[in-house]
Each structure stands twice: as C-alpha cells, then as structure tokens.
N, C-alpha and C. Protein backbone atom coordinates (compact mmCIF):
# COMPACT_ATOMS: atom_id res chain seq x y z
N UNK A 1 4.89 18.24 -35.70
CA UNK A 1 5.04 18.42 -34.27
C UNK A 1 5.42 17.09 -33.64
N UNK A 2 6.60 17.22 -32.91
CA UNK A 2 6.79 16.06 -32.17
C UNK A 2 6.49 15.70 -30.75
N UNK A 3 5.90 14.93 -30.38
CA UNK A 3 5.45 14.88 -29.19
C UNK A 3 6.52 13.60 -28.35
N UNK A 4 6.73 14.00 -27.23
CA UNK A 4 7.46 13.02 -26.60
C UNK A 4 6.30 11.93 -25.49
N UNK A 5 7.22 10.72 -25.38
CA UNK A 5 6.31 9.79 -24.26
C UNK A 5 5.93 10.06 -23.23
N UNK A 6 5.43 10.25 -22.51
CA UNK A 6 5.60 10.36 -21.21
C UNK A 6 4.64 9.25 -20.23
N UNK A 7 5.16 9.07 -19.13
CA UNK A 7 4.26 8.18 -18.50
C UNK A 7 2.89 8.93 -17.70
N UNK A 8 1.35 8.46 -17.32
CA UNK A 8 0.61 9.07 -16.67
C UNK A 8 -0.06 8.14 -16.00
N UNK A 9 -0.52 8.56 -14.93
CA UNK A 9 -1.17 7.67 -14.03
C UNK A 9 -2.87 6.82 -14.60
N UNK A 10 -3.46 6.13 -14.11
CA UNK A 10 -4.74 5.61 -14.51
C UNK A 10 -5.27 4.93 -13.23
N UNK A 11 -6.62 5.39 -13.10
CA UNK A 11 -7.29 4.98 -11.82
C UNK A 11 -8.14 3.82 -12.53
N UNK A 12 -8.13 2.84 -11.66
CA UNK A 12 -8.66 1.84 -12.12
C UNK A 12 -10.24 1.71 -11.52
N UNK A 13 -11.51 0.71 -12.09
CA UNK A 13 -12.64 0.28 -11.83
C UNK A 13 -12.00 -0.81 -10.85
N UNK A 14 -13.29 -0.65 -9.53
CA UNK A 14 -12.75 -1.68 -8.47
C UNK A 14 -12.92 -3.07 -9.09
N UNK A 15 -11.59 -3.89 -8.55
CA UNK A 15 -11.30 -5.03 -8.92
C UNK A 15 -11.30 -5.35 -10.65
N UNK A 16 -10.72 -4.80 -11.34
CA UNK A 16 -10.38 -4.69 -12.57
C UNK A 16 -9.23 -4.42 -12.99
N UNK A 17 -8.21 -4.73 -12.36
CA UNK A 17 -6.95 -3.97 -12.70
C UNK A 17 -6.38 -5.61 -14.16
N UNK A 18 -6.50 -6.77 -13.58
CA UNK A 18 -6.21 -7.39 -14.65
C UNK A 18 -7.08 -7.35 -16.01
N UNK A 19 -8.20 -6.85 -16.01
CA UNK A 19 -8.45 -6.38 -17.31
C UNK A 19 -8.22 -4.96 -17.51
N UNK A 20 -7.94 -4.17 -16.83
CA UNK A 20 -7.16 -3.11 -17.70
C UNK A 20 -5.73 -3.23 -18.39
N UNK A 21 -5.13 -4.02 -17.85
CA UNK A 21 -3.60 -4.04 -17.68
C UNK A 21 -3.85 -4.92 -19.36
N UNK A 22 -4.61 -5.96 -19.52
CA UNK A 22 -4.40 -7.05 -20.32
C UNK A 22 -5.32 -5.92 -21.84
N UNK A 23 -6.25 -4.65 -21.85
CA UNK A 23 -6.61 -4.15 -23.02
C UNK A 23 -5.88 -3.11 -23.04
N UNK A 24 -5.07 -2.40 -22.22
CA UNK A 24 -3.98 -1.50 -22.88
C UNK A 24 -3.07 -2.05 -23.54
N UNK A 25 -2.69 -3.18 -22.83
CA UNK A 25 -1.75 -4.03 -23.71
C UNK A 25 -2.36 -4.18 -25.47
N UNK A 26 -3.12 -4.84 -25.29
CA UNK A 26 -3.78 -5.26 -26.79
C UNK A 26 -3.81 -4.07 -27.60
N UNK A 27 -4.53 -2.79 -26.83
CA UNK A 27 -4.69 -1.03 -27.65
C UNK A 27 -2.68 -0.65 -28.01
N UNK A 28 -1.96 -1.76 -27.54
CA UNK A 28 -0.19 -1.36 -27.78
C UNK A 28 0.06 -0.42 -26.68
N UNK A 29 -0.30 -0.09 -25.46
CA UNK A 29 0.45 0.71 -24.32
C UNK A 29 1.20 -0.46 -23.51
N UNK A 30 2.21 0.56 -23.22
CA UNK A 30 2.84 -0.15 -22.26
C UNK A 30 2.56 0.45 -21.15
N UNK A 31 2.53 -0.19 -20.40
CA UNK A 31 1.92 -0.52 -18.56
C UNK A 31 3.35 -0.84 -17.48
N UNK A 32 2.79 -0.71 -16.79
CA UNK A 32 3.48 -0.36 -15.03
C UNK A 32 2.78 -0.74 -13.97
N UNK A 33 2.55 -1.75 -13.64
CA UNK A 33 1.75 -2.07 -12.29
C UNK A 33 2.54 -2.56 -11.11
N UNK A 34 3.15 -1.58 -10.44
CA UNK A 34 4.37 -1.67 -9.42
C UNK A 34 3.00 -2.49 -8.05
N UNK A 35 3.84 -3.94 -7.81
CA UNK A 35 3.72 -4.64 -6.82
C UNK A 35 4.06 -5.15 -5.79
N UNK A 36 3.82 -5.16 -4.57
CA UNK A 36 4.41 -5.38 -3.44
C UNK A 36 4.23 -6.61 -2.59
N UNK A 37 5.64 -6.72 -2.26
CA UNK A 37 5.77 -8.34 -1.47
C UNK A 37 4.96 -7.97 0.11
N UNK A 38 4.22 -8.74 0.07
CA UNK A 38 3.46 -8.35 1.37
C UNK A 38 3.49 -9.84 2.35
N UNK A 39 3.92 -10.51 2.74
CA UNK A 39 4.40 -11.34 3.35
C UNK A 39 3.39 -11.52 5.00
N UNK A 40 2.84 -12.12 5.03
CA UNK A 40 1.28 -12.51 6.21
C UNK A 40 1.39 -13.84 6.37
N UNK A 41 0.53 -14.19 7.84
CA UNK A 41 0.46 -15.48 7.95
C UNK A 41 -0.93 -15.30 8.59
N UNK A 42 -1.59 -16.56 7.91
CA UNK A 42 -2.92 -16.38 7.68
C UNK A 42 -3.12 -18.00 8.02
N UNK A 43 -4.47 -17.78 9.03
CA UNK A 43 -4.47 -19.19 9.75
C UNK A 43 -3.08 -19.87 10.16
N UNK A 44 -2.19 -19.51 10.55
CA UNK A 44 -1.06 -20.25 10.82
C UNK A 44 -0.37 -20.74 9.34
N UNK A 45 -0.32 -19.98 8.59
CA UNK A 45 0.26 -20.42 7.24
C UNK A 45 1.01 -19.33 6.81
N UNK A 46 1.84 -19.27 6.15
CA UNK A 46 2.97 -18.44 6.00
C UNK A 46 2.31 -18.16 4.59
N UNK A 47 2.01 -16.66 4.11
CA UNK A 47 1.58 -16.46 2.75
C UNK A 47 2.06 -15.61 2.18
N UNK A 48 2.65 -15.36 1.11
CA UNK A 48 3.18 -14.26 0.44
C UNK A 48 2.31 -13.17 -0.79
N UNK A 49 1.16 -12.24 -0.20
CA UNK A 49 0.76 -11.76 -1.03
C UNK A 49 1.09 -10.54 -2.08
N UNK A 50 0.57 -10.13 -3.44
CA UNK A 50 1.26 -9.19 -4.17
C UNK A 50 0.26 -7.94 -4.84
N UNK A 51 -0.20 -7.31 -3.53
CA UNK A 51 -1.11 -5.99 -3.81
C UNK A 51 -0.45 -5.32 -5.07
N UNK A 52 -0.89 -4.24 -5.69
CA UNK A 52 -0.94 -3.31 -6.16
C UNK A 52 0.15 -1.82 -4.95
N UNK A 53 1.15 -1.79 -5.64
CA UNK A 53 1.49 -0.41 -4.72
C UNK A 53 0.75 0.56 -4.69
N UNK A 54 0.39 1.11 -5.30
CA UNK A 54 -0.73 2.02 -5.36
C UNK A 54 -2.28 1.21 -5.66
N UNK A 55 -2.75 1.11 -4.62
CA UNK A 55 -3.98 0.23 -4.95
C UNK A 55 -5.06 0.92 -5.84
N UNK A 56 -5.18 0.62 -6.82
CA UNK A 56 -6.73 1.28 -7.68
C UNK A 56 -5.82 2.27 -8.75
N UNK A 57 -4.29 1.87 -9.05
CA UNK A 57 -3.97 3.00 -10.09
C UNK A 57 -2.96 2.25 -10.74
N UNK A 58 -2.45 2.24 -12.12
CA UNK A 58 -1.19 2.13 -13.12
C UNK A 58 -0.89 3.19 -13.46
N UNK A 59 0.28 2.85 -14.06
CA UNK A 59 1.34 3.55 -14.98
C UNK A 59 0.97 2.87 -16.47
N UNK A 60 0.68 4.28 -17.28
CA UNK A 60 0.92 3.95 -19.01
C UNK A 60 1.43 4.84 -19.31
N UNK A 61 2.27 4.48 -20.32
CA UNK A 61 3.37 5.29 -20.82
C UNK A 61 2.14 5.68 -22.19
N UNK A 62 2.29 6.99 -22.04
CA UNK A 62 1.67 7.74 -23.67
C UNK A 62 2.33 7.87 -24.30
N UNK A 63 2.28 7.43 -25.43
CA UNK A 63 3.03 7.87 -26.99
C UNK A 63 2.64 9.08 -27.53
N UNK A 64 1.32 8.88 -28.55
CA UNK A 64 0.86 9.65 -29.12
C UNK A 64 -0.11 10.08 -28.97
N UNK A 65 -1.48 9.18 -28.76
CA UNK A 65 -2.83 8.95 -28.23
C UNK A 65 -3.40 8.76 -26.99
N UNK A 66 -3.71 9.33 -26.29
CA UNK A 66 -4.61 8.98 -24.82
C UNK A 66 -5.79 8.18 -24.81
N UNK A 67 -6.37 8.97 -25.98
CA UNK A 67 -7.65 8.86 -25.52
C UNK A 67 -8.72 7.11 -25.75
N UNK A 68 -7.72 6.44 -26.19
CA UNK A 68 -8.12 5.35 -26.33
C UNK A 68 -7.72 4.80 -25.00
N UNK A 69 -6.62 4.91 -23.98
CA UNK A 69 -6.42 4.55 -23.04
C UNK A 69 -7.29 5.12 -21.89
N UNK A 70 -7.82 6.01 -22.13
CA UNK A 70 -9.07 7.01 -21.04
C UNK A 70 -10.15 5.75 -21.67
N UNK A 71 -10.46 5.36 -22.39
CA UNK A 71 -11.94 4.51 -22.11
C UNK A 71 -11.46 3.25 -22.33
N UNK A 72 -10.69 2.64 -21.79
CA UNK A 72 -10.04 0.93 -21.90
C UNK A 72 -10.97 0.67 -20.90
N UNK A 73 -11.43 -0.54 -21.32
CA UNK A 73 -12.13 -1.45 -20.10
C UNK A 73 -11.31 -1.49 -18.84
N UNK A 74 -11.79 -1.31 -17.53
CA UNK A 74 -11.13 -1.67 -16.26
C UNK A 74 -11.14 -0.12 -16.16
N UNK A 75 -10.77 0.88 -16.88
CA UNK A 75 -9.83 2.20 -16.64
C UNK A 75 -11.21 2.77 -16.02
N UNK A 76 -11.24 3.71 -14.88
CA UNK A 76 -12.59 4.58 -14.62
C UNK A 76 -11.85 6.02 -15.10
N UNK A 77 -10.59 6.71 -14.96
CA UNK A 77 -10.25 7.72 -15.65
C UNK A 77 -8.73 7.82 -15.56
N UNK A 78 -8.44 8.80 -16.46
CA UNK A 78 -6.89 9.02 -16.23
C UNK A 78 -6.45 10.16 -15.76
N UNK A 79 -5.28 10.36 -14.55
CA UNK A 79 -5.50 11.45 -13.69
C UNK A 79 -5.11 12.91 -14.64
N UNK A 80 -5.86 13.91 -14.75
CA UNK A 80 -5.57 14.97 -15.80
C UNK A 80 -5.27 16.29 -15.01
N UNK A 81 -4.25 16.79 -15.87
CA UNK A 81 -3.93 17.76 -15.19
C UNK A 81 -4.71 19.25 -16.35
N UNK A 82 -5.22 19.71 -16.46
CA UNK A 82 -5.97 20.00 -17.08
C UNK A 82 -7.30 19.43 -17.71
N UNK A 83 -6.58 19.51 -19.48
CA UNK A 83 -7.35 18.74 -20.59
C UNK A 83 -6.11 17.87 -21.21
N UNK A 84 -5.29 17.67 -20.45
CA UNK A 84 -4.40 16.42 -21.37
C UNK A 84 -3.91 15.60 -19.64
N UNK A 85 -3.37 14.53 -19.78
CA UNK A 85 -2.79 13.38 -18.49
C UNK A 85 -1.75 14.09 -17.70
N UNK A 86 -1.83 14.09 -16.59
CA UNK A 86 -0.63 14.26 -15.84
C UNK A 86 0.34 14.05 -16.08
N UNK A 87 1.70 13.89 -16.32
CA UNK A 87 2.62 13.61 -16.72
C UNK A 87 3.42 13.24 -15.65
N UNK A 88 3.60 11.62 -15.33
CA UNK A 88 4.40 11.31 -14.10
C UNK A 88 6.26 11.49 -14.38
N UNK A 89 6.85 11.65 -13.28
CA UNK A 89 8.00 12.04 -14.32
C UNK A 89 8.94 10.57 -14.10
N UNK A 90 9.70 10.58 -15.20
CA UNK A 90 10.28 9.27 -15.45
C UNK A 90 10.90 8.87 -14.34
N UNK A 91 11.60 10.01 -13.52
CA UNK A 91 12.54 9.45 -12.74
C UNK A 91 11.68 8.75 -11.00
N UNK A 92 10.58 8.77 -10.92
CA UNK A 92 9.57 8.31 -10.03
C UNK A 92 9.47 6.99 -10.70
N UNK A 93 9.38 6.49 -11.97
CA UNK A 93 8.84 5.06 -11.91
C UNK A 93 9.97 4.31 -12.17
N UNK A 94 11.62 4.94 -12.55
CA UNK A 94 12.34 4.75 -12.87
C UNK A 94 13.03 3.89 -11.54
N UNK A 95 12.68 4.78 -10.11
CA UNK A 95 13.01 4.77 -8.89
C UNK A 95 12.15 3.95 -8.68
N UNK A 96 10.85 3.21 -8.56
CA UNK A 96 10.13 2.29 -8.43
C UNK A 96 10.89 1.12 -8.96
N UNK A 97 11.23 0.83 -10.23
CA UNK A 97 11.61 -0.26 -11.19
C UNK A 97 12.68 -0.68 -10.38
N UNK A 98 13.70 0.31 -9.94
CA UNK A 98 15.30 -0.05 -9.28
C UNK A 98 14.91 -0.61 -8.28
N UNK A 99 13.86 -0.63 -7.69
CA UNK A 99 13.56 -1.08 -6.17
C UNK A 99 12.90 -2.59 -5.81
N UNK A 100 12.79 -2.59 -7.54
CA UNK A 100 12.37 -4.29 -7.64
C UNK A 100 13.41 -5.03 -7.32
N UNK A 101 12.30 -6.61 -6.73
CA UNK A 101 13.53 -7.75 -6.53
C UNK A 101 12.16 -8.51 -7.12
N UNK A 102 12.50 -9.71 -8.14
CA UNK A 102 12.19 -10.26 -8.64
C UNK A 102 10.82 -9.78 -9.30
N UNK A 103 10.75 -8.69 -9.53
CA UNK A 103 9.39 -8.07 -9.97
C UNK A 103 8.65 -7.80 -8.96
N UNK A 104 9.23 -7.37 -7.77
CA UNK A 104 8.18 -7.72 -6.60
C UNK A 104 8.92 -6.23 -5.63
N UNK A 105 8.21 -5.47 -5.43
CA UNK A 105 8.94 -3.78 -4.34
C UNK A 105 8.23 -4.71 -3.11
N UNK A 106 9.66 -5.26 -2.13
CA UNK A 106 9.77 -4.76 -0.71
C UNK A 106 9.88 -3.85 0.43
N UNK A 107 9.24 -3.60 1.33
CA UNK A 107 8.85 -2.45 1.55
C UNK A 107 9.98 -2.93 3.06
N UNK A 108 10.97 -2.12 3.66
CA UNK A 108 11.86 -2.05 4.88
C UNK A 108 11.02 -2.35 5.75
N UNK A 109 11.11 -3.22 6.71
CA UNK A 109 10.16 -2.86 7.81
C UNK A 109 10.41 -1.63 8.60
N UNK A 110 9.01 -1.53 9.41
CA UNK A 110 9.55 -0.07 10.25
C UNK A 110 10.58 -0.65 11.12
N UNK A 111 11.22 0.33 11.88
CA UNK A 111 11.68 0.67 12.82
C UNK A 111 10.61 0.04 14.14
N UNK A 112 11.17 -1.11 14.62
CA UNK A 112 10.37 -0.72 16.21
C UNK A 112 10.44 -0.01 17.10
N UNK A 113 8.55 0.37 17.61
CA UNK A 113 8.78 1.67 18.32
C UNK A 113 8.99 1.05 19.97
N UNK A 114 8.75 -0.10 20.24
CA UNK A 114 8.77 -0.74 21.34
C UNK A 114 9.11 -2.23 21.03
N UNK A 115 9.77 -2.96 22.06
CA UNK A 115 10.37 -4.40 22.35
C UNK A 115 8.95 -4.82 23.25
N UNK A 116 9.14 -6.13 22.59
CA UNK A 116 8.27 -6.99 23.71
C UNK A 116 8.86 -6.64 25.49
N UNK A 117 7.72 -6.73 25.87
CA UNK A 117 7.54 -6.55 27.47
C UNK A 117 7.83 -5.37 28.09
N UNK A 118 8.05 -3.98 27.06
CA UNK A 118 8.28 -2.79 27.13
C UNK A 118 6.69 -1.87 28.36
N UNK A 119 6.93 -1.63 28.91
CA UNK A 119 5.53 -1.32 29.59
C UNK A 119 5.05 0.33 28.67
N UNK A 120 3.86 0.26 28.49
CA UNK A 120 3.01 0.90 27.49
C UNK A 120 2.03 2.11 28.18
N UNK A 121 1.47 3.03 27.92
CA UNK A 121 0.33 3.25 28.53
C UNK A 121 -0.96 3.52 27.33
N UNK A 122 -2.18 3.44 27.46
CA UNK A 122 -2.98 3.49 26.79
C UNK A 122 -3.53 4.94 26.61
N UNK A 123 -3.46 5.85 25.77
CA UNK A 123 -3.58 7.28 25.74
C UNK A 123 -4.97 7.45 25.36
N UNK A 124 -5.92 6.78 24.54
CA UNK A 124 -7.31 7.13 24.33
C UNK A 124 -7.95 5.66 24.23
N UNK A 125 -9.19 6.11 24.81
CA UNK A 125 -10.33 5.06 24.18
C UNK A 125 -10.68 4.45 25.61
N UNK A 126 -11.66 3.34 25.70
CA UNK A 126 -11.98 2.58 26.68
C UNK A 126 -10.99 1.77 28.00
N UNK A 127 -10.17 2.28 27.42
CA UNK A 127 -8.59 1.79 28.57
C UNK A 127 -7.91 2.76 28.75
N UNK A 128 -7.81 4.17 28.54
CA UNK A 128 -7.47 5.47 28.85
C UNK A 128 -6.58 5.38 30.01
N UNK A 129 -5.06 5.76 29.85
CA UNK A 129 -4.27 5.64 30.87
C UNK A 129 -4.51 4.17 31.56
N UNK A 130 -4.45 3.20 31.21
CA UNK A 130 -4.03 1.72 31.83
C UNK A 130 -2.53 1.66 31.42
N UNK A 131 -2.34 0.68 32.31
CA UNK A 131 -0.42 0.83 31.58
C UNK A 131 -0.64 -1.04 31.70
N UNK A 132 0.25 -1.19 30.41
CA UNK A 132 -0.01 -2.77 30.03
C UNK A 132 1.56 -3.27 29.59
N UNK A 133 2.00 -4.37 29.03
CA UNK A 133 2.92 -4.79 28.12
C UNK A 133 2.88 -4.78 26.89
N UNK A 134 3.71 -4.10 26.19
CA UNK A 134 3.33 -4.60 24.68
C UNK A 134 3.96 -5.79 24.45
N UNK A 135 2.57 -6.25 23.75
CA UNK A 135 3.06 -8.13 23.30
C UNK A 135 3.09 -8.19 21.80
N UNK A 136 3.53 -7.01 20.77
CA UNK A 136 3.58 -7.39 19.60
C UNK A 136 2.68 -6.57 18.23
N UNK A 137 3.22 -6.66 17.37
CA UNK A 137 2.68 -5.96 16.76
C UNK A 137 1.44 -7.00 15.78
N UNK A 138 0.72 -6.29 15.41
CA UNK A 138 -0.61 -7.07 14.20
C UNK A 138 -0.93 -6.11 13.07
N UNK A 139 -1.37 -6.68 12.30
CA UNK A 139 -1.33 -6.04 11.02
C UNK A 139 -2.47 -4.66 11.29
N UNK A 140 -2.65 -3.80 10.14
CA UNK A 140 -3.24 -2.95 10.14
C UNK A 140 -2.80 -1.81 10.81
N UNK A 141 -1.65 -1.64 11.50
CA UNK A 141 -1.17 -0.95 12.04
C UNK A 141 -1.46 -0.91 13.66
N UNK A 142 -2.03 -2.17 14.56
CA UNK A 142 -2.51 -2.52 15.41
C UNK A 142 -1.29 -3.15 16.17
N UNK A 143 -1.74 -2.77 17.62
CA UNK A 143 -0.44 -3.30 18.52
C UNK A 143 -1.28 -3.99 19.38
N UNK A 144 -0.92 -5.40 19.88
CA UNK A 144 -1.19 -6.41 21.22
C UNK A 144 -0.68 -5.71 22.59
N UNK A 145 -1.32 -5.48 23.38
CA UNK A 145 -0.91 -5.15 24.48
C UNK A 145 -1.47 -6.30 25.91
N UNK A 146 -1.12 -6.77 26.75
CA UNK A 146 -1.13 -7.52 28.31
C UNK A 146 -1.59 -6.11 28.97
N UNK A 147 -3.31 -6.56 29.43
CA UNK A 147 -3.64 -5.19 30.18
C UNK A 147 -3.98 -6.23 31.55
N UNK A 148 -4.07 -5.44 32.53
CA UNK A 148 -4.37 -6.44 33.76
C UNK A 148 -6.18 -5.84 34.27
N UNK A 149 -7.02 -6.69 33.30
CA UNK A 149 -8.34 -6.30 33.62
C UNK A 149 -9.09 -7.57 34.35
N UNK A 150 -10.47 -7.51 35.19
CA UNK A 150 -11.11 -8.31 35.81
C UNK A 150 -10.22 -9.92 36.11
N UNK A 151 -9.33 -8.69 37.15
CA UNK A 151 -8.56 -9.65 37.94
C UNK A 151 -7.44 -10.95 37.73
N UNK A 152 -7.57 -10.59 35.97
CA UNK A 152 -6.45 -11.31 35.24
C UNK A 152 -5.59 -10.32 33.96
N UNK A 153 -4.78 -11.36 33.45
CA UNK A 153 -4.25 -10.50 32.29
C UNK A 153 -5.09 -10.81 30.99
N UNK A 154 -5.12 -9.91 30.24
CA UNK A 154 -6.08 -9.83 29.12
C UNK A 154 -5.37 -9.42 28.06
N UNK A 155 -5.18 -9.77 26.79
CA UNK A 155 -4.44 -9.17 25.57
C UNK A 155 -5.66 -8.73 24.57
N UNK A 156 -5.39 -7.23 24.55
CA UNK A 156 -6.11 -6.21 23.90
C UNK A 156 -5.55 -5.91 22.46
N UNK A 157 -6.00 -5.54 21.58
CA UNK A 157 -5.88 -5.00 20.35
C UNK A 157 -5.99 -3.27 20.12
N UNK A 158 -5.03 -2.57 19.66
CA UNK A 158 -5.48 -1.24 19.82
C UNK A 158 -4.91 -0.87 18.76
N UNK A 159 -5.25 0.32 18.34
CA UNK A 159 -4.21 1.44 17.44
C UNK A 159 -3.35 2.24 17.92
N UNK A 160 -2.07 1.64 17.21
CA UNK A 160 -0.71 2.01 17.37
C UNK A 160 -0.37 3.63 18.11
N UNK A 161 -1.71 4.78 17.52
CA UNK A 161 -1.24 5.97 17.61
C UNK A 161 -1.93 6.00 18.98
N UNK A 162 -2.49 5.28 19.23
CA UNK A 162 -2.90 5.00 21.10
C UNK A 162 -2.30 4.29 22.03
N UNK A 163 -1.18 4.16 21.97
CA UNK A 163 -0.10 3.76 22.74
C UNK A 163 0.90 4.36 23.10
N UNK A 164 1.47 4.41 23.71
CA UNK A 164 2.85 5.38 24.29
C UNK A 164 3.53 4.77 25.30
N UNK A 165 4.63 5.12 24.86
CA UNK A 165 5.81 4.31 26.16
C UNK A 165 5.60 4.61 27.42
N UNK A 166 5.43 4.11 28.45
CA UNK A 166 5.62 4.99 29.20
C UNK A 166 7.06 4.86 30.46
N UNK A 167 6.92 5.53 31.14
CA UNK A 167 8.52 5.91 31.92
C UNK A 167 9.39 4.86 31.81
C-alpha cells in the first residue's frame, strides 16, 4: 500500500514552538512555521518583530508515520480529522511559501478607513455619540481620537468598531 505525503497541521504547547520545530526535525519531519514581518515601534525605536502566522500551530509534512510527531516535545496535539491528521492541502502552504520575502509573509496594510483630522463620532461606550478627530491609528486594532472633554482637547484610545465617520 502506498501512502502519499501530505501536510497536517500541529498545535503547539504555549511557548514551545522552538522546541517542537527543532524534535520533529531530529524524528526527520519536515516543518513549516510560516512567519510574519510585524514591524512596531516600541519606546520610540523602530522594531521588526517575527510572530508565528498562525500563533500556537505548524505545518508537518507526513510521510509515513504520525504518530511519533503527535507526542514530540512542544506538540500538545495534531489537528485530526477523525482517527488519522487533517490533511492540509498543498496548495494553501504552497500559497503561503509564494508570499514569502526573505522568509518572512508581509501582511498589505489595510486600507484606511479614515485620514487624519477626519471628524469621527463615538458609537458605544463612555463617550457615546461625542464627535472627535481621528488622530491615528494604534496597534491592536485601536484608533486615537481628539475628543473635546473638561474644557480641553483630550486624546482617547478606543476600538476601531466604535468609531464611525461621521457627516
């Protein structure tokens, strides 16, 4: 019976992914740990970090054997679609690999949904209908807004899906 390769996913033990990656290797799998240029400035320093695209999971390509790769150090399980691995299909990690630049998947930035000094209104939470400036975007998916509270301007922090253009 011939069995073909296929690649399957693996959920990793938190903060263990470099020792999983480094005993599949040794058990002879080959591995996939698609990483992303994540580019931050931290304290006023320009930093280039390189998460995990899928945080807490790899790619191993199966040959013949799983089940030595289901109990590798780092591994907590491998995603099963039944009683045998999921089978990711080639052309998904294939499309990952093409998308590398220097070993590293850049991700497009979005689209901005607003320009600086765009006037905003605040749709939920403790500022409910205030109308402010947006001053910018911040990580986490968080937008700066210029609200005009206790008689000055104030720059607030909010979530993005609580903002809206307004007229």
């Amino acid at each position: 019976m011939f069995v073909m390769a296929f690649w399957a996913a693996a959920q990793l033990q938190p903060q263990r992914d470099q020792l999983a990656l480094h005993c599949l290797r040794l058990f002879g799998f080959e591995t996939y740990a698609p990483r992303l240029r994540d580019r931050r400035t931290v304290h006023g320093c320009k930093v280039i970090k390189t998460p995990l695209l899928f945080p807490g999971y790899i790619f191993v390509l199966v040959q013949l054997q799983w089940s030595q790769a289901q109990w590798a150090p780092g591994i907590a399980r491998l995603v099963m679609d039944g009683s045998t691995p999921a089978a990711v299909p080639d052309a998904v990690v294939a499309a990952l690999k093409a998308r590398e630049v220097s070993g590293l998947i850049e991700l497009p930035p979005p689209p901005p949904r607003f320009r600086r000094g765009d006037y905003v209104r605040v749709r939920r939470g403790p500022f409910a209908n205030k109308v402010g400036l947006y001053a910018g975007m911040k990580p986490r998916d968080r937008v700066a807004v210029l609200l005009s509270l206790l008689g000055g301007s104030r720059r607030v922090e909010l979530a993005h899906a609580d903002v809206a253009r307004w007229p």
